[in-house]
N, C-alpha and C. Protein backbone atom coordinates (compact mmCIF):
# COMPACT_ATOMS: atom_id res chain seq x y z
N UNK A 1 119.55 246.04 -1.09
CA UNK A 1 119.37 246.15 0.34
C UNK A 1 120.06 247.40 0.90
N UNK A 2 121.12 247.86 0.46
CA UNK A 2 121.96 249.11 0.66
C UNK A 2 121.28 249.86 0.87
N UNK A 3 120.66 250.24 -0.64
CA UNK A 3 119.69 251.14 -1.05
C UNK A 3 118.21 251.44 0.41
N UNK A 4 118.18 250.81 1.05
CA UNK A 4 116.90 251.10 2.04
C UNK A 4 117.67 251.93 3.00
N UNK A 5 119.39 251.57 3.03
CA UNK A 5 119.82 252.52 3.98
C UNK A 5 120.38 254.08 3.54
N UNK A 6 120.54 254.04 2.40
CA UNK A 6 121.77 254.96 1.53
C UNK A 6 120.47 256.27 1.25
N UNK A 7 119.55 255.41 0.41
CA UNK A 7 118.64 256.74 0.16
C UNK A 7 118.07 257.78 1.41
N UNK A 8 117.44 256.88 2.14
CA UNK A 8 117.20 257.68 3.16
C UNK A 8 118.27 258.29 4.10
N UNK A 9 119.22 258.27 3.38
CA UNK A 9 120.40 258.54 4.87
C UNK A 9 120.89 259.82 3.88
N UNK A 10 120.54 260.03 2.46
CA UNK A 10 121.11 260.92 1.95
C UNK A 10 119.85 262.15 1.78
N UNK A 11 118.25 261.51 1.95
CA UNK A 11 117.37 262.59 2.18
C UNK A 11 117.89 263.19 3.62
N UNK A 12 118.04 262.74 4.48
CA UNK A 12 117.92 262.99 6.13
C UNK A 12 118.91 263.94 5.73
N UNK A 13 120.41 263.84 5.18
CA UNK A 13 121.55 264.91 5.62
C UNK A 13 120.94 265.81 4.46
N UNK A 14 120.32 265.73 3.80
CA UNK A 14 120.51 267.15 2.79
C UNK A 14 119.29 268.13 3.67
N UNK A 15 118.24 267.57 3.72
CA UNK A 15 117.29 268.29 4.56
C UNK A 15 117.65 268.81 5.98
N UNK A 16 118.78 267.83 6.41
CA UNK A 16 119.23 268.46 8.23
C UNK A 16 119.98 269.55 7.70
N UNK A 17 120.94 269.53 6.54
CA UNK A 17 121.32 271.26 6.14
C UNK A 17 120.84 271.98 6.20
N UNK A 18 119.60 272.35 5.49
CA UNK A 18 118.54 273.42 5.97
C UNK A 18 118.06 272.88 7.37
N UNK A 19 118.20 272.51 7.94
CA UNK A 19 117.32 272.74 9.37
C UNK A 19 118.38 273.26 10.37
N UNK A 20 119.49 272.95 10.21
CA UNK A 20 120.59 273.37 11.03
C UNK A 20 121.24 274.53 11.01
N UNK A 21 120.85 275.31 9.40
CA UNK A 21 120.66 276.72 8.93
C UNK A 21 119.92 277.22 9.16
N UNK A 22 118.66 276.80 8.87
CA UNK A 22 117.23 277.73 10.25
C UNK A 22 117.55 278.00 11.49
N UNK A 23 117.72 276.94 12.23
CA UNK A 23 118.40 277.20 13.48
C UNK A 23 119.60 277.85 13.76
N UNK A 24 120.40 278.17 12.96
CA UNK A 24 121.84 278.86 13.33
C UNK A 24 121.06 280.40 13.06
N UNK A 25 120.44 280.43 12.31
CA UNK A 25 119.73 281.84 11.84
C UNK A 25 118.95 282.38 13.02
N UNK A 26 118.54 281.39 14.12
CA UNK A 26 117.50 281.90 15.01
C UNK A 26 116.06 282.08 14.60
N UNK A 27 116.00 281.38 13.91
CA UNK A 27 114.56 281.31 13.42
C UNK A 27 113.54 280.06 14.38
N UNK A 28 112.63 280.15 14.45
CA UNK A 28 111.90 279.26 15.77
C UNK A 28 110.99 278.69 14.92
N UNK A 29 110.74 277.67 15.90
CA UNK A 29 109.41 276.60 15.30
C UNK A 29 109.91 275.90 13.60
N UNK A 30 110.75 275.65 13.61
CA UNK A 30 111.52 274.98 12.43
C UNK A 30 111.39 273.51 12.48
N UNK A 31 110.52 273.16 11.76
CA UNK A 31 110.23 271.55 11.51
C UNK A 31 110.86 270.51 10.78
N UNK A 32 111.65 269.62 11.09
CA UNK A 32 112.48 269.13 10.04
C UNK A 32 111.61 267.59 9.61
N UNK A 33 111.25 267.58 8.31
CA UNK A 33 109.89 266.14 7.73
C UNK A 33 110.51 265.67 7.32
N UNK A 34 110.48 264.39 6.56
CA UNK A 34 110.86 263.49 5.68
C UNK A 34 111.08 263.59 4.98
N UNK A 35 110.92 264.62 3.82
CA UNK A 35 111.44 264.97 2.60
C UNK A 35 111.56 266.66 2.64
N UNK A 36 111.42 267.29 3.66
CA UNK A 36 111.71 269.23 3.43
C UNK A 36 111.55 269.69 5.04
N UNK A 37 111.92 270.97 4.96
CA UNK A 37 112.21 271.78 6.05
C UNK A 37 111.30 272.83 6.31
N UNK A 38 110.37 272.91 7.35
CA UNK A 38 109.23 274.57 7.02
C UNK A 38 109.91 275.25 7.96
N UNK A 39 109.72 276.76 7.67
CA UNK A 39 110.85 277.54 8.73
C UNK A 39 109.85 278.63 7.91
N UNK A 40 109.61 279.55 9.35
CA UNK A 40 109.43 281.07 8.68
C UNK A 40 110.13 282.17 8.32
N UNK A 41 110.78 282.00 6.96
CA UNK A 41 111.62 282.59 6.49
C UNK A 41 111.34 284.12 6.47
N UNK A 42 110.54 284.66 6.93
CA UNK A 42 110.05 286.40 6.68
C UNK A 42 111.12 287.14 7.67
N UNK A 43 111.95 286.76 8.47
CA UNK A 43 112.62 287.73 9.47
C UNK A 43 114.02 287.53 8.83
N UNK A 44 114.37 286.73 7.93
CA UNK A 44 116.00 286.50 7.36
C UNK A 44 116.10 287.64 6.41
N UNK A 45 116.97 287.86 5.97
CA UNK A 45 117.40 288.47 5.05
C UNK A 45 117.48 287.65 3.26
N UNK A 46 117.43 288.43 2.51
CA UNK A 46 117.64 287.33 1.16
C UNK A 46 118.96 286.61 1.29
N UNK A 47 120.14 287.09 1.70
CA UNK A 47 121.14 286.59 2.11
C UNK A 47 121.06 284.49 2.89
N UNK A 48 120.54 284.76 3.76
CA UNK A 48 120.37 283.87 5.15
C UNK A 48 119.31 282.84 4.00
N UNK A 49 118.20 283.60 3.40
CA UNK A 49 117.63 282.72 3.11
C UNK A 49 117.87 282.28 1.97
N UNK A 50 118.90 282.55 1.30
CA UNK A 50 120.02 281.77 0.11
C UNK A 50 120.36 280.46 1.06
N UNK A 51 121.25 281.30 2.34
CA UNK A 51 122.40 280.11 2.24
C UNK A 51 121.62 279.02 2.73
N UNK A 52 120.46 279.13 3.78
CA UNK A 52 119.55 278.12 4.05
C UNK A 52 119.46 277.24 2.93
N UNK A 53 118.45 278.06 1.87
CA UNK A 53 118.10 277.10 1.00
C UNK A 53 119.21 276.27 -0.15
N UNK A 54 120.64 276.75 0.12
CA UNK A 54 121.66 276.32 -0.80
C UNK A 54 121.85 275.01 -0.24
N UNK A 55 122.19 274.98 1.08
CA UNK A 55 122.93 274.32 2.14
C UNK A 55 122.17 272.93 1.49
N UNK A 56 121.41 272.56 1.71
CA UNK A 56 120.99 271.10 1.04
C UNK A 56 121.67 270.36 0.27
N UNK A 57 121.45 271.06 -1.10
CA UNK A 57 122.26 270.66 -2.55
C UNK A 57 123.63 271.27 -2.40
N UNK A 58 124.12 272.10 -1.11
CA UNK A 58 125.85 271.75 -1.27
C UNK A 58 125.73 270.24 -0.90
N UNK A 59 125.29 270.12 0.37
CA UNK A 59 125.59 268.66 1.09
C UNK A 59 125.07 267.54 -0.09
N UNK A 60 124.26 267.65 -1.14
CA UNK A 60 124.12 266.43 -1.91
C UNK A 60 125.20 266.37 -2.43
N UNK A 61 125.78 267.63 -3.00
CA UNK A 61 127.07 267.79 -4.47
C UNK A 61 128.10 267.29 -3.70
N UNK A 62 128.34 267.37 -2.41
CA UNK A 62 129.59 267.23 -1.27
C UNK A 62 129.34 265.55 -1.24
N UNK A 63 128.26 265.11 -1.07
CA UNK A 63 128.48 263.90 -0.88
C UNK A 63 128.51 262.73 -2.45
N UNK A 64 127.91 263.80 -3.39
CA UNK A 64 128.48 263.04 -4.95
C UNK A 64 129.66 263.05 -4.92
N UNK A 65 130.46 264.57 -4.96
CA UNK A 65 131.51 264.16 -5.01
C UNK A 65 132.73 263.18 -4.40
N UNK A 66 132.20 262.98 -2.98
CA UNK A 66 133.02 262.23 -2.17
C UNK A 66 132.86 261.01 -2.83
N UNK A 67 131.74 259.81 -3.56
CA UNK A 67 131.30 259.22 -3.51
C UNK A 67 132.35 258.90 -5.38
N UNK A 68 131.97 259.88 -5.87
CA UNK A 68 132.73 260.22 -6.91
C UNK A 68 134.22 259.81 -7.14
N UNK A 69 134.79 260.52 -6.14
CA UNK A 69 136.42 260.77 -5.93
C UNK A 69 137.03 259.22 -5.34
N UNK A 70 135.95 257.97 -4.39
CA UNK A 70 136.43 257.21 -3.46
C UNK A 70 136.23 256.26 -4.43
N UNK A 71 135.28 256.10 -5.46
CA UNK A 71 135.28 254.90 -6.02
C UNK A 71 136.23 254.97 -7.53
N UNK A 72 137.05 255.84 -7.40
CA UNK A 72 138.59 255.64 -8.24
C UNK A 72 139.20 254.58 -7.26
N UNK A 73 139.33 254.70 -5.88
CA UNK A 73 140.33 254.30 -4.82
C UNK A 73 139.65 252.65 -4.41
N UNK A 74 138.77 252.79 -4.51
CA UNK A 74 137.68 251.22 -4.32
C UNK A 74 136.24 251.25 -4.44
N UNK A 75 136.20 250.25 -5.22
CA UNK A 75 134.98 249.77 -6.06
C UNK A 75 133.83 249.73 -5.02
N UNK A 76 132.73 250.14 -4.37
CA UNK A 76 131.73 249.83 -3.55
C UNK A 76 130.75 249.73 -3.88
N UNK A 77 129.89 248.96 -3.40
CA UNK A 77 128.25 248.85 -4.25
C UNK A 77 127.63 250.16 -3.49
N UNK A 78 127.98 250.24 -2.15
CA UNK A 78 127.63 251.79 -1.35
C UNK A 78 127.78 252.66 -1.89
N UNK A 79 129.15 253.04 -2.57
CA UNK A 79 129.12 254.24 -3.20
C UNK A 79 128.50 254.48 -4.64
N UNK A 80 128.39 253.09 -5.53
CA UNK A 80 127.53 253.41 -6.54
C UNK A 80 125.63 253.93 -6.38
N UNK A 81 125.33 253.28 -5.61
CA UNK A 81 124.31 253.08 -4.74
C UNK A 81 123.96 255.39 -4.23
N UNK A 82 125.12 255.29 -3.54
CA UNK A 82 124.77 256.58 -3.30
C UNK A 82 125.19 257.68 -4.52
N UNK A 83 125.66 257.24 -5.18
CA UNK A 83 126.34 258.18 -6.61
C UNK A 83 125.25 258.24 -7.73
N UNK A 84 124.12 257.47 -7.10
CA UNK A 84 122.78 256.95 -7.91
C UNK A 84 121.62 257.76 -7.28
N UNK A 85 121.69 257.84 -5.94
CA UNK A 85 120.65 258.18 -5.67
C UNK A 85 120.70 259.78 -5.00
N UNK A 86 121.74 259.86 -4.78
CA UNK A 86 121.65 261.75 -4.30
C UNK A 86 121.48 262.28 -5.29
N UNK A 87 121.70 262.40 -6.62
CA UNK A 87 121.29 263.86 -7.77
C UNK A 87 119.80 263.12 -7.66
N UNK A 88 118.69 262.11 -7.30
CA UNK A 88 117.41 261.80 -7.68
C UNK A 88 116.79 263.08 -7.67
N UNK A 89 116.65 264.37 -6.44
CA UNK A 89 115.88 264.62 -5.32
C UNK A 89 116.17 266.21 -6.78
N UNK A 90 117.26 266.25 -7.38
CA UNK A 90 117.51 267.38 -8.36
C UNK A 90 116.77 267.62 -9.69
N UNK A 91 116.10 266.33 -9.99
CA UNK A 91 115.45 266.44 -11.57
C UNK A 91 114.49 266.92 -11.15
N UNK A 92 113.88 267.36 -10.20
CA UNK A 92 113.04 268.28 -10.35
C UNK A 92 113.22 269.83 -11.33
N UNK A 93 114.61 269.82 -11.36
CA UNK A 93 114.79 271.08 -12.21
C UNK A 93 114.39 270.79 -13.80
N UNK A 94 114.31 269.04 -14.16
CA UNK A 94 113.90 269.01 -15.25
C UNK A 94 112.61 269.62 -15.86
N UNK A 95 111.86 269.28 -14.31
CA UNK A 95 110.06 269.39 -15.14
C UNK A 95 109.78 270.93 -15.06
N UNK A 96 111.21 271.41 -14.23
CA UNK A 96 110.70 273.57 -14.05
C UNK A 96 111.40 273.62 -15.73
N UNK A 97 112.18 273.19 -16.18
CA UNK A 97 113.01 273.71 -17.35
C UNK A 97 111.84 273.56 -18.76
N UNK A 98 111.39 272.54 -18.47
CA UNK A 98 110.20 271.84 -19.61
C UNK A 98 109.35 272.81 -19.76
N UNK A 99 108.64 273.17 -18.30
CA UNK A 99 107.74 273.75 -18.18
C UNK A 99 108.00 275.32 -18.46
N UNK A 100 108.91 275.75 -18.08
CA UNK A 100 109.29 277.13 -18.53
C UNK A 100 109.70 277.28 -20.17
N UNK A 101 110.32 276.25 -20.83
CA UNK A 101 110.55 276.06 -22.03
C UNK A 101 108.94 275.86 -23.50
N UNK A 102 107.94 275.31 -22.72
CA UNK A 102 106.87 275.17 -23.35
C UNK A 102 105.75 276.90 -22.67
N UNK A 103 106.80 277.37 -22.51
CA UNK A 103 106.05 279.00 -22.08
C UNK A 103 105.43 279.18 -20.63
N UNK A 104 105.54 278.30 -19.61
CA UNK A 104 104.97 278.39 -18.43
C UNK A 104 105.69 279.10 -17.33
N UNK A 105 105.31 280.02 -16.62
CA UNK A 105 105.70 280.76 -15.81
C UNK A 105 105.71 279.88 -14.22
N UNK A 106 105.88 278.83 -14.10
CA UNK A 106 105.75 278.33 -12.72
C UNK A 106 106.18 279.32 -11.14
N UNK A 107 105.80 278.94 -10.31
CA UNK A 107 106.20 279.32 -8.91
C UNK A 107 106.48 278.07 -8.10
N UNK A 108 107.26 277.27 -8.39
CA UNK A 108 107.33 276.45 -7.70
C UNK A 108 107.68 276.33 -6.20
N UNK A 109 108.37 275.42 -5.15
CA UNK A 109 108.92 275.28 -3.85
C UNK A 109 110.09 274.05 -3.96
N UNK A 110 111.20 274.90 -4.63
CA UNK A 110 112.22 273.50 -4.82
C UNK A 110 113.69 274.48 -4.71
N UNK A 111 114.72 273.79 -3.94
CA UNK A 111 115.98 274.31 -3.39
C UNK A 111 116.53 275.74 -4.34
N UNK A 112 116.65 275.16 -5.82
CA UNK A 112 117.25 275.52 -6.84
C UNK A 112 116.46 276.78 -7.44
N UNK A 113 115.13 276.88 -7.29
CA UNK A 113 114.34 277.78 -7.82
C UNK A 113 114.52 278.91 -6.69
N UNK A 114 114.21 278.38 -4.81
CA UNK A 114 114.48 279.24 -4.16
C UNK A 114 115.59 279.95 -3.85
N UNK A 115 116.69 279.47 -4.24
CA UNK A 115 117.91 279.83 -4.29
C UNK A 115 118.28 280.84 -4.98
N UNK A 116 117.62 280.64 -6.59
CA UNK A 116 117.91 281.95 -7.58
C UNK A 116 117.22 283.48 -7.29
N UNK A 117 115.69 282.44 -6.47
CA UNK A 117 114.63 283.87 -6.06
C UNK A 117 115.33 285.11 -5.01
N UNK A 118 116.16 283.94 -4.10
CA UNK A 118 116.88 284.83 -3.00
C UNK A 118 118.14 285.91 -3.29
N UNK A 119 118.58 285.24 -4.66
CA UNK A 119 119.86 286.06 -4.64
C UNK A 119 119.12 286.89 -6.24
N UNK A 120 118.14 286.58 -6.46
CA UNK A 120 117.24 288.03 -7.35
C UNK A 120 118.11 287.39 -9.07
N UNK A 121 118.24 286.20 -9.51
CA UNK A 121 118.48 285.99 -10.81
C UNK A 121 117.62 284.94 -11.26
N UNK A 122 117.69 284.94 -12.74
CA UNK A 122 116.37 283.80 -13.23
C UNK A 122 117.20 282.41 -12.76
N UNK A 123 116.06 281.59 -12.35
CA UNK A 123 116.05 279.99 -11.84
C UNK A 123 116.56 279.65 -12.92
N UNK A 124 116.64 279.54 -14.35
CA UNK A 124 117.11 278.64 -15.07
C UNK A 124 118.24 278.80 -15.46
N UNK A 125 119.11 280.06 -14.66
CA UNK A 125 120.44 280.17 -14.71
C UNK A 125 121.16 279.01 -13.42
N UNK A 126 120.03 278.48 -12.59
CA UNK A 126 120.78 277.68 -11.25
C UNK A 126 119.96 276.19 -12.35
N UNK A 127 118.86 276.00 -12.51
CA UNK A 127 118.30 274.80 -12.49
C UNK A 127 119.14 273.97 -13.92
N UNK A 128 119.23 275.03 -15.18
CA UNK A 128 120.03 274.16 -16.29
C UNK A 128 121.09 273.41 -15.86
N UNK A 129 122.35 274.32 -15.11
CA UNK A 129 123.51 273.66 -14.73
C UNK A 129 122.83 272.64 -13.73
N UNK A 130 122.13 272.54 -13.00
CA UNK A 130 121.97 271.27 -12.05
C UNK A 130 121.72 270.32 -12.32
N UNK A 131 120.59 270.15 -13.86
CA UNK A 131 120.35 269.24 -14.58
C UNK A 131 121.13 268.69 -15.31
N UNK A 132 121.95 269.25 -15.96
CA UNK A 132 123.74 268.84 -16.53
C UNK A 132 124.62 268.10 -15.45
N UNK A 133 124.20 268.77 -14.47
CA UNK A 133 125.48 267.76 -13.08
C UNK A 133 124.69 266.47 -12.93
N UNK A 134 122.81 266.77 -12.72
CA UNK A 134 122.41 265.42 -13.04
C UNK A 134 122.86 264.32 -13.81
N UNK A 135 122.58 264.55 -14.81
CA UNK A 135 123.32 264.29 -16.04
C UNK A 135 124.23 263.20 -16.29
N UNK A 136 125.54 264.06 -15.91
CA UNK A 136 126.74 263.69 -15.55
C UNK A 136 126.99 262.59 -14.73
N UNK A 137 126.48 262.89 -13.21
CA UNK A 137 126.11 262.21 -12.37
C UNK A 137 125.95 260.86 -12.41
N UNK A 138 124.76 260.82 -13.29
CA UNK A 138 123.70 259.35 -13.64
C UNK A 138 124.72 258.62 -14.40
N UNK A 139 125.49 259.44 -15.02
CA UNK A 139 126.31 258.65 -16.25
C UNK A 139 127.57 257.79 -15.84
N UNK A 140 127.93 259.09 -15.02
CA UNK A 140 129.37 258.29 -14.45
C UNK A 140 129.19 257.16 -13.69
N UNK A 141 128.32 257.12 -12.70
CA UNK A 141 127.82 256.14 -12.19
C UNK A 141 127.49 254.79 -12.90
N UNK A 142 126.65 255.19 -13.57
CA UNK A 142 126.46 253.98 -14.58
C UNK A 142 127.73 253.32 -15.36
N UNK A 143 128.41 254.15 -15.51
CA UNK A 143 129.85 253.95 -16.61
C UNK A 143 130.48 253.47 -15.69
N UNK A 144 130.71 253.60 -14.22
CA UNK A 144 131.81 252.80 -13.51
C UNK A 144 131.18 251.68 -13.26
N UNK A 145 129.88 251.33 -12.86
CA UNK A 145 129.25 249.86 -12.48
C UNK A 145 129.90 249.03 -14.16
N UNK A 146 129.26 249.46 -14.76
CA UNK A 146 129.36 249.23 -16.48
C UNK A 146 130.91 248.73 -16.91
N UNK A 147 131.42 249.87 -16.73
CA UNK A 147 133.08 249.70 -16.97
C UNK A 147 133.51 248.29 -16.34
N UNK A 148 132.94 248.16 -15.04
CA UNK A 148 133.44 247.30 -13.95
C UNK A 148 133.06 245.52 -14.85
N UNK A 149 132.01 245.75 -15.56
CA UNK A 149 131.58 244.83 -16.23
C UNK A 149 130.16 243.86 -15.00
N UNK A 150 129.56 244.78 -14.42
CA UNK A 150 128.80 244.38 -13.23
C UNK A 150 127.61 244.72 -13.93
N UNK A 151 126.84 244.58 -15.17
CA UNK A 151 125.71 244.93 -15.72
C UNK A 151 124.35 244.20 -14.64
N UNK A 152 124.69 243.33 -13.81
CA UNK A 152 123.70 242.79 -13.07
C UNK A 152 123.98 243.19 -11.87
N UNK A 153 124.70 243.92 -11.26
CA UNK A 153 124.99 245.06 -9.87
C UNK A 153 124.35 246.26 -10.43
N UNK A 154 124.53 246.71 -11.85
CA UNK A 154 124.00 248.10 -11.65
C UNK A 154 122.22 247.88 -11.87
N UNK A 155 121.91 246.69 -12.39
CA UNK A 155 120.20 246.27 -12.05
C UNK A 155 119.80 246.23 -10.45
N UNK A 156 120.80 246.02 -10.21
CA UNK A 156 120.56 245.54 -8.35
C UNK A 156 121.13 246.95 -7.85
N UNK A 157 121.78 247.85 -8.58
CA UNK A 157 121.58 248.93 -7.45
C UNK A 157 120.89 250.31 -7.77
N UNK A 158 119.98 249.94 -9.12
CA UNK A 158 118.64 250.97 -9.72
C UNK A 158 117.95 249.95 -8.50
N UNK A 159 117.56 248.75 -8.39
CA UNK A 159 116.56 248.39 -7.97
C UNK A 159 117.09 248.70 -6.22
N UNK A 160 118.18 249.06 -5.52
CA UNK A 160 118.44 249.56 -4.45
C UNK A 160 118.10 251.08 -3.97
N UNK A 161 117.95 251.97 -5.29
CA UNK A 161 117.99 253.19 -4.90
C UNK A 161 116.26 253.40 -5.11
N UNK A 162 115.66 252.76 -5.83
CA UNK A 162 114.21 252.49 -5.90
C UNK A 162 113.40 251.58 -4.90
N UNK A 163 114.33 250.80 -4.02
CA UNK A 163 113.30 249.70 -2.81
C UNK A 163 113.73 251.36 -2.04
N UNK A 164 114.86 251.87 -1.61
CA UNK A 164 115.28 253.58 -0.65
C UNK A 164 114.29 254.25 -0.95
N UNK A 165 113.74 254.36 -1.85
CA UNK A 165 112.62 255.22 -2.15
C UNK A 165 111.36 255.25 -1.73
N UNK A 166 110.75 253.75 -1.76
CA UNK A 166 109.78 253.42 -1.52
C UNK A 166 109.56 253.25 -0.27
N UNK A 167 110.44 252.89 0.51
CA UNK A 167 110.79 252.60 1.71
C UNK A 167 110.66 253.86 2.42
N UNK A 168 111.54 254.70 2.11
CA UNK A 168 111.19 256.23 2.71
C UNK A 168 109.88 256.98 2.67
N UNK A 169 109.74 256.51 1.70
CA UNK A 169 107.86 257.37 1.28
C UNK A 169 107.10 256.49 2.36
N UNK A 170 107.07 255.61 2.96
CA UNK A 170 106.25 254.93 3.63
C UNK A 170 106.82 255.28 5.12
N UNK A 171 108.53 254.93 5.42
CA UNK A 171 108.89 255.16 7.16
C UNK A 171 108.99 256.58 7.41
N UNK A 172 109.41 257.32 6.32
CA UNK A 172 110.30 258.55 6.60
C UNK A 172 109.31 259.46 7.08
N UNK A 173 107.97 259.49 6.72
CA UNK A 173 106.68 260.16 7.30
C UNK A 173 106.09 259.60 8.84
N UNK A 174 106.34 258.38 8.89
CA UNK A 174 106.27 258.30 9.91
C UNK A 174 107.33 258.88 11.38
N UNK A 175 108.41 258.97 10.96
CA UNK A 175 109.44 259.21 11.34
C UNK A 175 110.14 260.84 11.60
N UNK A 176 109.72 261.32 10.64
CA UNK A 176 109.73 262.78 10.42
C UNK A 176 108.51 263.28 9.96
N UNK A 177 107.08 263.60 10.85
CA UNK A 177 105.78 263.94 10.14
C UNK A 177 106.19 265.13 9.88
């Protein structure tokens, strides 16, 4: 049940990063949707349109880590819950790594790819390490529910960060077209 509030509360702040960076930039007509941000990036600089497109995945990594650091101090199904579901929105760097690895030159539209384009280095110098923090991420998480000896909390909070999901794909469009 968490999970209907946690996921979507962790799409909304990573995407209001970039929208609140468009706007500090002075950029107009900046749309903030349910899952991404459109902004006409042609008047920024590569600079501006780094930190735009960084600003997201700081605020996910900012809120792993918080989420990270609090459940040494107390056990929460919230924070496993969200320690589960903010790196989700990152494996996208898996299917650019695959795909570049089986010889494909993609152009994709994802934080991590635009990020490397802006500051002029190859994406799979940003997307490998992100997939490793994934990684990590998924693990520790799992290892503290696990550790805790809660093998039927961490079923109930895959199946929390997956009802957040579904749930969003259906309100969050309505909500943010």
């Amino acid at each position: 049940m968490i999970g209907i509030f946690v996921v979507p509360f962790s799409i909304v702040s990573h995407e209001l990063g970039h929208y609140l960076a468009y706007i500090g930039f002075g950029v107009e007509g900046v749309v903030l949707r349910s899952a991404s941000v459109s902004a006409d990036r042609s008047a920024l600089t590569s600079g501006q349109v780094a930190f735009a497109t960084a600003i997201g995945p700081v605020i996910t990594y900012v809120s792993l880590i918080a989420a990270g650091v609090l459940i040494k101090y107390k056990y929460l199904p919230f924070l496993v819950i969200l320690g589960l579901a903010v790196p989700l929105g990152r494996i996208v760097n898996f299917v650019y790594i695959y795909l570049r690895a089986v010889g494909y030159q993609p152009n994709p539209n994802f934080d991590e790819f635009n990020f490397a384009k802006a500051i002029g280095i190859d994406p799979l110098f940003v997307a490998i390490p992100t997939a490793i923090a994934v990684v990590i991420a998924l693990a520790y998480f799992g290892r503290v529910v696990w550790g805790k000896g809660k093998t039927l909390e961490l079923t109930a909070s895959i199946l929390g960060v997956a009802s957040g999901l579904v749930v969003w794909l259906f309100v969050g469009p309505m909500l943010l077209p």
